[in-house]
Protein backbone atom coordinates (compact mmCIF):
# COMPACT_ATOMS: atom_id res chain seq x y z
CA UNK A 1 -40.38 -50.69 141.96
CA UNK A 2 -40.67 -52.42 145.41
CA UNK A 3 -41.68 -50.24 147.86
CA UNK A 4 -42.68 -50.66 151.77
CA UNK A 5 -46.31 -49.28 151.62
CA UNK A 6 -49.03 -48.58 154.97
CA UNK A 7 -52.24 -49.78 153.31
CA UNK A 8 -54.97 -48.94 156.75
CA UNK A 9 -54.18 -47.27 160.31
CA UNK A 10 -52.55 -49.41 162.31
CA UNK A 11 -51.84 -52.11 160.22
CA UNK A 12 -48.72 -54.09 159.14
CA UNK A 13 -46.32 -52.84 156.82
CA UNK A 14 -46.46 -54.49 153.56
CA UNK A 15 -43.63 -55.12 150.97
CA UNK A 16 -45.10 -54.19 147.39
CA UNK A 17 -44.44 -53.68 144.26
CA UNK A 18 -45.95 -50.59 142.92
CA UNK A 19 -45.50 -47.75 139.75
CA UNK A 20 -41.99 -46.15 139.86
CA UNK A 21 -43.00 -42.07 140.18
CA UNK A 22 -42.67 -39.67 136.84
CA UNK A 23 -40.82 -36.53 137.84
CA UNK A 24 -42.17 -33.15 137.21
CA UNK A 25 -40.46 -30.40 135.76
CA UNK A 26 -38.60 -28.71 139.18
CA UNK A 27 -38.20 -32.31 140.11
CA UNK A 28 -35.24 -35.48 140.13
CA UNK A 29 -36.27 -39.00 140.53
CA UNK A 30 -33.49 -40.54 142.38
CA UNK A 31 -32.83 -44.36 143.17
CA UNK A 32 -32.89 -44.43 146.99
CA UNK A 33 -29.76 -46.16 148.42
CA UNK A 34 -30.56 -45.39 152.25
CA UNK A 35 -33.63 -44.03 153.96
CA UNK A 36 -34.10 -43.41 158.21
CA UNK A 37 -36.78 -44.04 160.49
CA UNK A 38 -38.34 -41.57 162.41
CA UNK A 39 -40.64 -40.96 164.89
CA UNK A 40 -43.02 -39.15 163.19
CA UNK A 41 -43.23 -42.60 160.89
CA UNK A 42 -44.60 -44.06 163.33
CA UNK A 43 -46.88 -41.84 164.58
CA UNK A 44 -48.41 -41.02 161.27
CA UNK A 45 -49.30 -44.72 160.62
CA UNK A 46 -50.92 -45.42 163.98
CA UNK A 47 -53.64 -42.65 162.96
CA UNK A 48 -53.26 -41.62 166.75
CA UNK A 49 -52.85 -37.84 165.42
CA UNK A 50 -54.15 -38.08 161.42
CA UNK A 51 -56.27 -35.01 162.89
CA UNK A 52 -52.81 -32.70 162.56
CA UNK A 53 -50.71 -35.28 160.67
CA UNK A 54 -52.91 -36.66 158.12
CA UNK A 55 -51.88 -39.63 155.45
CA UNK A 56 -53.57 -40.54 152.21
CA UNK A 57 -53.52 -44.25 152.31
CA UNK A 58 -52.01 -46.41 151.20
CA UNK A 59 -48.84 -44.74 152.63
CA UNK A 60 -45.45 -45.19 151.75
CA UNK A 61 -43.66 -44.15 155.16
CA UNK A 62 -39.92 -42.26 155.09
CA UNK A 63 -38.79 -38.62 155.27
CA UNK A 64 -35.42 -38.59 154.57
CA UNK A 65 -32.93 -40.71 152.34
CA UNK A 66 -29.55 -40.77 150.38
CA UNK A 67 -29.16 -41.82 146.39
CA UNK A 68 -27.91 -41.29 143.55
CA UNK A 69 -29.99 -38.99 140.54
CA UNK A 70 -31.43 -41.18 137.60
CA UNK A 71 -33.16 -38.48 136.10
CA UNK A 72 -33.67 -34.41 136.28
CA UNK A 73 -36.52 -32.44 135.08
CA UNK A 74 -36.92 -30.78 132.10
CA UNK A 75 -36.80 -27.14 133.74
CA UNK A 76 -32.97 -27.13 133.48
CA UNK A 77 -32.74 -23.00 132.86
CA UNK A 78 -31.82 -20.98 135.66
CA UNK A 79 -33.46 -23.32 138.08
CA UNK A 80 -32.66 -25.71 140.88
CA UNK A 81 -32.33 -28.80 138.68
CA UNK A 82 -29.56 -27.55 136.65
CA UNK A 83 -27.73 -28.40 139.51
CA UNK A 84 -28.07 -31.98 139.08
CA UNK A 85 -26.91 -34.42 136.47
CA UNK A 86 -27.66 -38.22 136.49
CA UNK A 87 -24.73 -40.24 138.59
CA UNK A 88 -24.72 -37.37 141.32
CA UNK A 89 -24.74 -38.54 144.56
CA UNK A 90 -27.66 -36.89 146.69
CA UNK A 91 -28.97 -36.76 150.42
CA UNK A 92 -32.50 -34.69 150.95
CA UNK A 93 -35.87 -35.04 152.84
CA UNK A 94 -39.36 -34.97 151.36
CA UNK A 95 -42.88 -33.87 152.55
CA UNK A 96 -44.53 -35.83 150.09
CA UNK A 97 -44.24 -39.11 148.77
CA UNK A 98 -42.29 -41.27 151.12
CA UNK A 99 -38.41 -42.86 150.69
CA UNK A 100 -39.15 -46.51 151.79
CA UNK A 101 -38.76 -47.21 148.32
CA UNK A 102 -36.27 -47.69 145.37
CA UNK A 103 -37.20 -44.59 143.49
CA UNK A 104 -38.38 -41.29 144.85
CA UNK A 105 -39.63 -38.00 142.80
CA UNK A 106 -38.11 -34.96 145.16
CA UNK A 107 -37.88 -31.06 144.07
CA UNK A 108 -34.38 -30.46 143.42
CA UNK A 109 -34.85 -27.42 145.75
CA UNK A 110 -35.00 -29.76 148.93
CA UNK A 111 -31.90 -31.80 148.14
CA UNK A 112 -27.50 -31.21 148.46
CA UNK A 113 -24.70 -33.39 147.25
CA UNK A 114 -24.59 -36.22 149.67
CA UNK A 115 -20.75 -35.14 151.80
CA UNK A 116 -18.10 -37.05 149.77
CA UNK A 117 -16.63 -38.46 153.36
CA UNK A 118 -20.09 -40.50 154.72
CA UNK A 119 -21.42 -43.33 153.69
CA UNK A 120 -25.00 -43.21 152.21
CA UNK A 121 -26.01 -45.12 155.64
CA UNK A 122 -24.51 -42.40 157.37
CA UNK A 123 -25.82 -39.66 154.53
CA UNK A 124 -29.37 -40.84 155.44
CA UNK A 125 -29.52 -39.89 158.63
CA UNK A 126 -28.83 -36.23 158.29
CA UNK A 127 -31.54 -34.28 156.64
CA UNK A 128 -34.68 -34.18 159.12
CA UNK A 129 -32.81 -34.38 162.37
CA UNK A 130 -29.90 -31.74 161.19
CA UNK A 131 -32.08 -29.51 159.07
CA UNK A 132 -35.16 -29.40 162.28
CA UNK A 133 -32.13 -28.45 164.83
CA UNK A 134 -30.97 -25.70 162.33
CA UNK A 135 -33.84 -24.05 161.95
CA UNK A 136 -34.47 -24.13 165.13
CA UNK A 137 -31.66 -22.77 166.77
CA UNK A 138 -30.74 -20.23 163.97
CA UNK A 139 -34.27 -19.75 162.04
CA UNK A 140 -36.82 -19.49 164.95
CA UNK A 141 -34.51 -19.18 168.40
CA UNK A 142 -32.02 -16.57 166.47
CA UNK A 143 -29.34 -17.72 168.34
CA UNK A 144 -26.57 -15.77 168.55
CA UNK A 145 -22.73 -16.12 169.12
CA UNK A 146 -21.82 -15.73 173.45
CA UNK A 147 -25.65 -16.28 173.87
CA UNK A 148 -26.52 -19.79 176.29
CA UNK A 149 -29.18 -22.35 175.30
CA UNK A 150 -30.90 -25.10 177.20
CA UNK A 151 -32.10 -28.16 174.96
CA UNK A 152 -33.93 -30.47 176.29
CA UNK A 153 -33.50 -34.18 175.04
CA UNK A 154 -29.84 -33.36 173.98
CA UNK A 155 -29.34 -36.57 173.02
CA UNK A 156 -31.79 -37.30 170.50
CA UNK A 157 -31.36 -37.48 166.93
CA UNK A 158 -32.37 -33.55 166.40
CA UNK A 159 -30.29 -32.84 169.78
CA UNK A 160 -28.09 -34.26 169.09
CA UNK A 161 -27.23 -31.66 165.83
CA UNK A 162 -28.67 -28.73 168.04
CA UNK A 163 -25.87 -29.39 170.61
CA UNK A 164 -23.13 -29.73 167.88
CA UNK A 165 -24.59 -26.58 166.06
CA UNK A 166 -25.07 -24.33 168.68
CA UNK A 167 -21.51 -25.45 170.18
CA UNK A 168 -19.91 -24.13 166.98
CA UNK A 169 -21.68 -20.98 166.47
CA UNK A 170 -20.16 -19.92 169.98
CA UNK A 171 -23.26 -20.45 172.50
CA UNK A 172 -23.08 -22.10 175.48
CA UNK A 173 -25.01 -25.45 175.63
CA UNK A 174 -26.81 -26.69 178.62
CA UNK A 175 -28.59 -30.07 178.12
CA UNK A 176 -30.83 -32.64 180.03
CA UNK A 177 -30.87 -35.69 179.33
CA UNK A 178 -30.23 -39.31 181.04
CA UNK A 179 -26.60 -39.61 183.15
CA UNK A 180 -25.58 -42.54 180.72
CA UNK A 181 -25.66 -39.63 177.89
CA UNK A 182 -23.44 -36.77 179.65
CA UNK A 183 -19.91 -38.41 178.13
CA UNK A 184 -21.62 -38.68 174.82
CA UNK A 185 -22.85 -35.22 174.96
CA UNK A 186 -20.11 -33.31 176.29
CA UNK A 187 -18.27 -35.03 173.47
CA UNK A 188 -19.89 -33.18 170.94
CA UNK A 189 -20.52 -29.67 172.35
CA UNK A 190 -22.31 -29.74 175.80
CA UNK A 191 -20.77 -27.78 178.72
CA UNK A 192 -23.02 -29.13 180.62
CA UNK A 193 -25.53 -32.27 180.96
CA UNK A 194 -28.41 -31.79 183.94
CA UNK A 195 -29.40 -35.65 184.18
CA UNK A 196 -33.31 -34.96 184.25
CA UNK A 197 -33.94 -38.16 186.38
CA UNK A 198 -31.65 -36.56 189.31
CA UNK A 199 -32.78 -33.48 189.19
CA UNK A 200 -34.94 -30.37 187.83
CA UNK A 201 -33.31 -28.08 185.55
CA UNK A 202 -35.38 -24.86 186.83
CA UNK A 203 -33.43 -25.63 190.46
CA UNK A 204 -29.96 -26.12 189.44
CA UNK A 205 -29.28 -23.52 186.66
CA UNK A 206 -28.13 -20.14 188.32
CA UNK A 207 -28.58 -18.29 185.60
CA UNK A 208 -31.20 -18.04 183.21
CA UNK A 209 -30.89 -18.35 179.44
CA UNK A 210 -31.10 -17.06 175.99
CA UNK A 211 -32.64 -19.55 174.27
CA UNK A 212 -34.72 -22.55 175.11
CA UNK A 213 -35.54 -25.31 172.86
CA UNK A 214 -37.62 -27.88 173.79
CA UNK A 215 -37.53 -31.60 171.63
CA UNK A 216 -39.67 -32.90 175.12
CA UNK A 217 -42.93 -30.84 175.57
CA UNK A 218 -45.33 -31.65 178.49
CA UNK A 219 -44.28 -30.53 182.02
CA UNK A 220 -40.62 -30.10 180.57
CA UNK A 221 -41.77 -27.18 178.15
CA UNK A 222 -44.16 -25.40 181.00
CA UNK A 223 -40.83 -25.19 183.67
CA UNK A 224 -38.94 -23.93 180.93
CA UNK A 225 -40.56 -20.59 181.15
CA UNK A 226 -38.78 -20.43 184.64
CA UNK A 227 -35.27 -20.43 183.31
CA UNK A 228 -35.67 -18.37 179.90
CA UNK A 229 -34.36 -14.53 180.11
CA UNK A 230 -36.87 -11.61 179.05
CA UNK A 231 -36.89 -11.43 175.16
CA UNK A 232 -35.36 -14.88 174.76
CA UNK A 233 -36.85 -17.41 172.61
CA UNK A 234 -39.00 -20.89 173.69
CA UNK A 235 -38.83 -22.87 170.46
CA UNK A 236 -40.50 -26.27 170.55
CA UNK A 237 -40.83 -28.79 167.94
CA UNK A 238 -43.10 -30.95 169.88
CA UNK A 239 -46.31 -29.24 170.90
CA UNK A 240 -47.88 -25.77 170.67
CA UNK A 241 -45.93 -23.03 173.06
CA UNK A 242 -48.63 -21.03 175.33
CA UNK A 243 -48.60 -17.74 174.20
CA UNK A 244 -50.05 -16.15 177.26
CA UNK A 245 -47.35 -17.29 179.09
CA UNK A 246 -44.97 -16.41 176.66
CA UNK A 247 -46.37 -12.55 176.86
CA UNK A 248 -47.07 -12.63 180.42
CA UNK A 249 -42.71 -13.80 180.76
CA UNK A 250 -42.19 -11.26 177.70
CA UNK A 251 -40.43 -13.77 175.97
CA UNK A 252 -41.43 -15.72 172.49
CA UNK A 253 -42.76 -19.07 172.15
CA UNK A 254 -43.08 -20.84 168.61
CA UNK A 255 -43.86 -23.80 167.87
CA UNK A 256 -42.03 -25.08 164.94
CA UNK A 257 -42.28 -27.40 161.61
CA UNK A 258 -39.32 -28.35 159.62
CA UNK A 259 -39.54 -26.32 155.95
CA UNK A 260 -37.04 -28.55 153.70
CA UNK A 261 -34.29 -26.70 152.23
CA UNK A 262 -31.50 -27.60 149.76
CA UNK A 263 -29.44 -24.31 150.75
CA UNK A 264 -29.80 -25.09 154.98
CA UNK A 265 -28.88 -29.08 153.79
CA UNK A 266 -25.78 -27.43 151.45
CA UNK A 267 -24.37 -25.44 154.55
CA UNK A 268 -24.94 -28.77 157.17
CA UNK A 269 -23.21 -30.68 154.23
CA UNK A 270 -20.11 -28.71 154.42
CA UNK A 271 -20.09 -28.83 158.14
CA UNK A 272 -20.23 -32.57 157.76
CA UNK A 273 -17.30 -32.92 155.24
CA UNK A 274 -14.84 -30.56 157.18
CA UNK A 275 -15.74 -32.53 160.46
CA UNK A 276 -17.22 -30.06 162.21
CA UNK A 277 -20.63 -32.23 163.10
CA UNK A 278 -20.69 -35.90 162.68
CA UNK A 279 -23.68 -38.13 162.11
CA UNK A 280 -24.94 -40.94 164.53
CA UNK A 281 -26.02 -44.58 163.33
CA UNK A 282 -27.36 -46.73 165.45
CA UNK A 283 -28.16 -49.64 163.56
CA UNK A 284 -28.47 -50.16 159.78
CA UNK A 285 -31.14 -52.97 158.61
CA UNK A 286 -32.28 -53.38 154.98
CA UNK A 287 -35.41 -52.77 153.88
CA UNK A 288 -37.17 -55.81 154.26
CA UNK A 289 -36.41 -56.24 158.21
CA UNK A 290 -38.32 -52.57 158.48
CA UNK A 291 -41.06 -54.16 160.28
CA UNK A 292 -38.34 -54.98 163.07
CA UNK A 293 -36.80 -51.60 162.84
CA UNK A 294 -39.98 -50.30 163.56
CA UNK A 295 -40.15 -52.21 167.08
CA UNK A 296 -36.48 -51.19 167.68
CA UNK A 297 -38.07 -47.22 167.35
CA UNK A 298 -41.43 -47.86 169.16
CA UNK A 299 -39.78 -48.50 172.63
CA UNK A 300 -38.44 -45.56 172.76
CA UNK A 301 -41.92 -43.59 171.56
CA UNK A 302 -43.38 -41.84 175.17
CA UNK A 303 -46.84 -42.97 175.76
CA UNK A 304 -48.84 -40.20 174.70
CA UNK A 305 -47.82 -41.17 170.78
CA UNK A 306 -50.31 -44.02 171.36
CA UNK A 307 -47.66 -46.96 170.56
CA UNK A 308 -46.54 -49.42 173.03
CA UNK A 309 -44.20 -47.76 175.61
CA UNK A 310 -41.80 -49.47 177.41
CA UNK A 311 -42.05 -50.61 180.43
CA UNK A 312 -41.15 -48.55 183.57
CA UNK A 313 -37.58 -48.37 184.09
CA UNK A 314 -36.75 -50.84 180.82
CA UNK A 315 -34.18 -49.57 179.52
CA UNK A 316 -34.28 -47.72 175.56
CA UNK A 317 -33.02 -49.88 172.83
CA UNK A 318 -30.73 -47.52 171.49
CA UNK A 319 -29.70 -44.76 173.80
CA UNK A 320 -29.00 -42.43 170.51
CA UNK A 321 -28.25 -42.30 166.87
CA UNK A 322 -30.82 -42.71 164.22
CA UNK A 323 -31.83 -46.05 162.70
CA UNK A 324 -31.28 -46.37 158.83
CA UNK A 325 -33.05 -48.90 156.40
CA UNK A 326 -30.71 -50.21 153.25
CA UNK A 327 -32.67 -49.93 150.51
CA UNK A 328 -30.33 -50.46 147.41
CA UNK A 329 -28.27 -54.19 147.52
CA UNK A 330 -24.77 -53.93 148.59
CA UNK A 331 -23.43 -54.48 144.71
CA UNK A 332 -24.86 -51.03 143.97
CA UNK A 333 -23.53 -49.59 147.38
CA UNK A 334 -19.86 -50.55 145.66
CA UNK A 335 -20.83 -49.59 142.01
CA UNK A 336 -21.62 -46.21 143.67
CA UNK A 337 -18.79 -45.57 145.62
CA UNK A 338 -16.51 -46.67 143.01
CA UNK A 339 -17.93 -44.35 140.70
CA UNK A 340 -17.23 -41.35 143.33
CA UNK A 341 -14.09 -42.69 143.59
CA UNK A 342 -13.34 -42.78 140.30
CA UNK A 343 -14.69 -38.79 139.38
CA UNK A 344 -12.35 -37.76 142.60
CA UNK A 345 -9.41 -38.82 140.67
CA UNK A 346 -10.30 -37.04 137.82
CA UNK A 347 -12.02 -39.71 135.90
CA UNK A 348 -8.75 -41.33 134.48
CA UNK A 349 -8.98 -44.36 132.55
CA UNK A 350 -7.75 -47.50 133.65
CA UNK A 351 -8.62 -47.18 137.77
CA UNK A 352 -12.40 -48.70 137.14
CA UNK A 353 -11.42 -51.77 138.84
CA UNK A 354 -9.31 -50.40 141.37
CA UNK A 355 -11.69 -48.26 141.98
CA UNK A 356 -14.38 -51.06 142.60
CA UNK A 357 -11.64 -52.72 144.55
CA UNK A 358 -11.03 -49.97 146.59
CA UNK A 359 -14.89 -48.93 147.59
CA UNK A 360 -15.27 -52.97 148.40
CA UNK A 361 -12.63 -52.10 150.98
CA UNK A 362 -14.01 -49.55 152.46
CA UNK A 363 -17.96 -50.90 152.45
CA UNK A 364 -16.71 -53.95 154.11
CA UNK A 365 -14.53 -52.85 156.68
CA UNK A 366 -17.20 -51.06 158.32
CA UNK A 367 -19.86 -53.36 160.16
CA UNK A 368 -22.67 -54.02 158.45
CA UNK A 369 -24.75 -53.49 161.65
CA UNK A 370 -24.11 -52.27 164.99
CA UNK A 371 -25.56 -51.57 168.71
């Protein structure tokens, strides 16, 4: 299978063709259709932190991805596999072997049925960002219904979910980011936006808060001890929380990782499909042009990553949504949705090629790449 592999620290990302994985027995192999880039790609490749995030090169980068099932494991009795047949259209995230590739080997247990309304562009871009913001906010933070939460860097890709989220569970969502972001933010949950290069959150809020969480760190996560109510929660999925502080403020601080989890993906799946949170794409490039994609994400890296920053006051290439590599050609893209289009209509014979017709339609209408 071709596969986009990280062969020494630092170096270029190379385009290879390499042994398609065997699956074990709690596991699918499915034939990658979209994967995202993230961050943490990024960092993991430069070596600047292989003390904590360690890579056994060569590498094959990617976290997350969207696909359809080629083949299940044999442990199909009372396990999560039997909930999986070739043809199934899947979104998920991995901790192991990476999804810049055309086949993957996941356990079934950290996968969910892609949502029948978004594309696999769109599907690919879900699992890390949504799945860190829900266990953040519900998992660590315990945030409640009436409760208020501040998140700072509302409107990245995981604040982005943590705004929508916490909006529909009932809190009240405070969160800083730049002024060009408070329309986009308000637009999916936040009731306020504190623009973070007018002013400092600690001096504006009246009233201090339930719940922080912090996708920042630095200076950012040390002020947010000012703001955050006795017994409330400091969650940060950047950097280590100081726990004397957090006991000298009676409050708890947690750092946390993202666990992968079919059932938390299921739940954000549904969400997705009756509209209640919405994806964000940036850009979409295929495979091939990852080395550029990988720019595109680098200038908006801070400095302390150890990847080129940009410069002061240059502006961020994208100012949110996620940026998603096409992995599978646009032929299969159609086959695919035709055959979901087909099984939604109850399989009935004679609509194959209206069926291909239709999911041409649909795949072409939409811009192939946007800014």
């Amino acid at each position: 299978m071709k596969a986009v592999r990280v062969l020494e620290y630092g170096g270029q990302l190379v385009f290879d063709e390499v042994p398609a994985p065997a699956i074990a027995r709690d596991e699918i192999l499915v034939k990658i259709t979209s994967t995202a880039v993230n961050h943490v790609d990024l960092v993991k490749a430069s070596g600047t932190a292989r003390q904590v995030l360690p890579i056994d090169l060569p590498w094959i980068p990617g976290h997350e991805f969207s696909g359809v099932v080629d083949q299940i494991g044999s442990d199909v009795i009372g396990s999560d596999v039997a909930g999986y047949a070739p043809g199934d259209a899947v979104f998920g995230s991995t901790s192991g072997m990476g999804s810049y590739a055309e086949y993957l080997a996941v356990k079934a247990a950290a996968v969910a049925k892609k949502p029948s309304n978004l594309s696999f562009e769109e599907a690919a871009s879900v699992p890390v960002a949504a799945q860190t913001a829900w266990q953040g906010l519900f998992t660590h933070g315990h945030l409640e219904k009436g409760q208020t939460i501040l998140i700072h860097g509302g409107s990245g890709g995981v604040g982005a979910y943590a705004v929508q989220l916490a909006s529909h569970a009932g809190a009240t969502v405070i969160a800083t980011a730049s002024g060009d972001d408070e329309a986009y933010l308000k637009s999916i949950g936040a009731s306020r936006v504190i623009n973070y290069r007018e002013a400092q959150f600690e001096k504006v809020l009246r009233e201090k808060v339930d719940v922080v969480f912090d996708l920042v760190g630095g200076d950012t996560q040390k002020r947010s001890f000012l703001v955050l109510k006795e017994g409330g929660y400091l969650i940060s999925a950047t950097q280590p929380v100081s726990q004397e502080e957090a006991a000298r403020r009676r409050v708890t601080g947690a750092m946390m990782r993202l666990v992968p989890s079919g059932d938390v993906l299921g739940k954000i799946a549904r969400l997705l499909e009756e509209g209640t949170i919405r994806p964000d794409v940036a850009t979409v490039y295929a495979l091939q042009e990852v080395a550029q994609a990988w720019k595109d994400i680098a200038g908006n890296l801070p400095g302390p990553y150890g990847l080129s920053p940009r410069a002061p006051g240059a502006a961020r290439t994208h100012s949110h949504g996620k940026i998603v590599l096409r992995v599978a050609s646009h032929e299969h893209d159609i086959r695919t949705r035709a055959h979901e289009l087909y099984l939604a209509r109850g399989a009935q014979p004679g609509r194959e090629l209206e069926d291909w017709l239709q999911a041409e339609r649909e795949l072409t209408a939409k811009p192939r790449r946007t800014n």
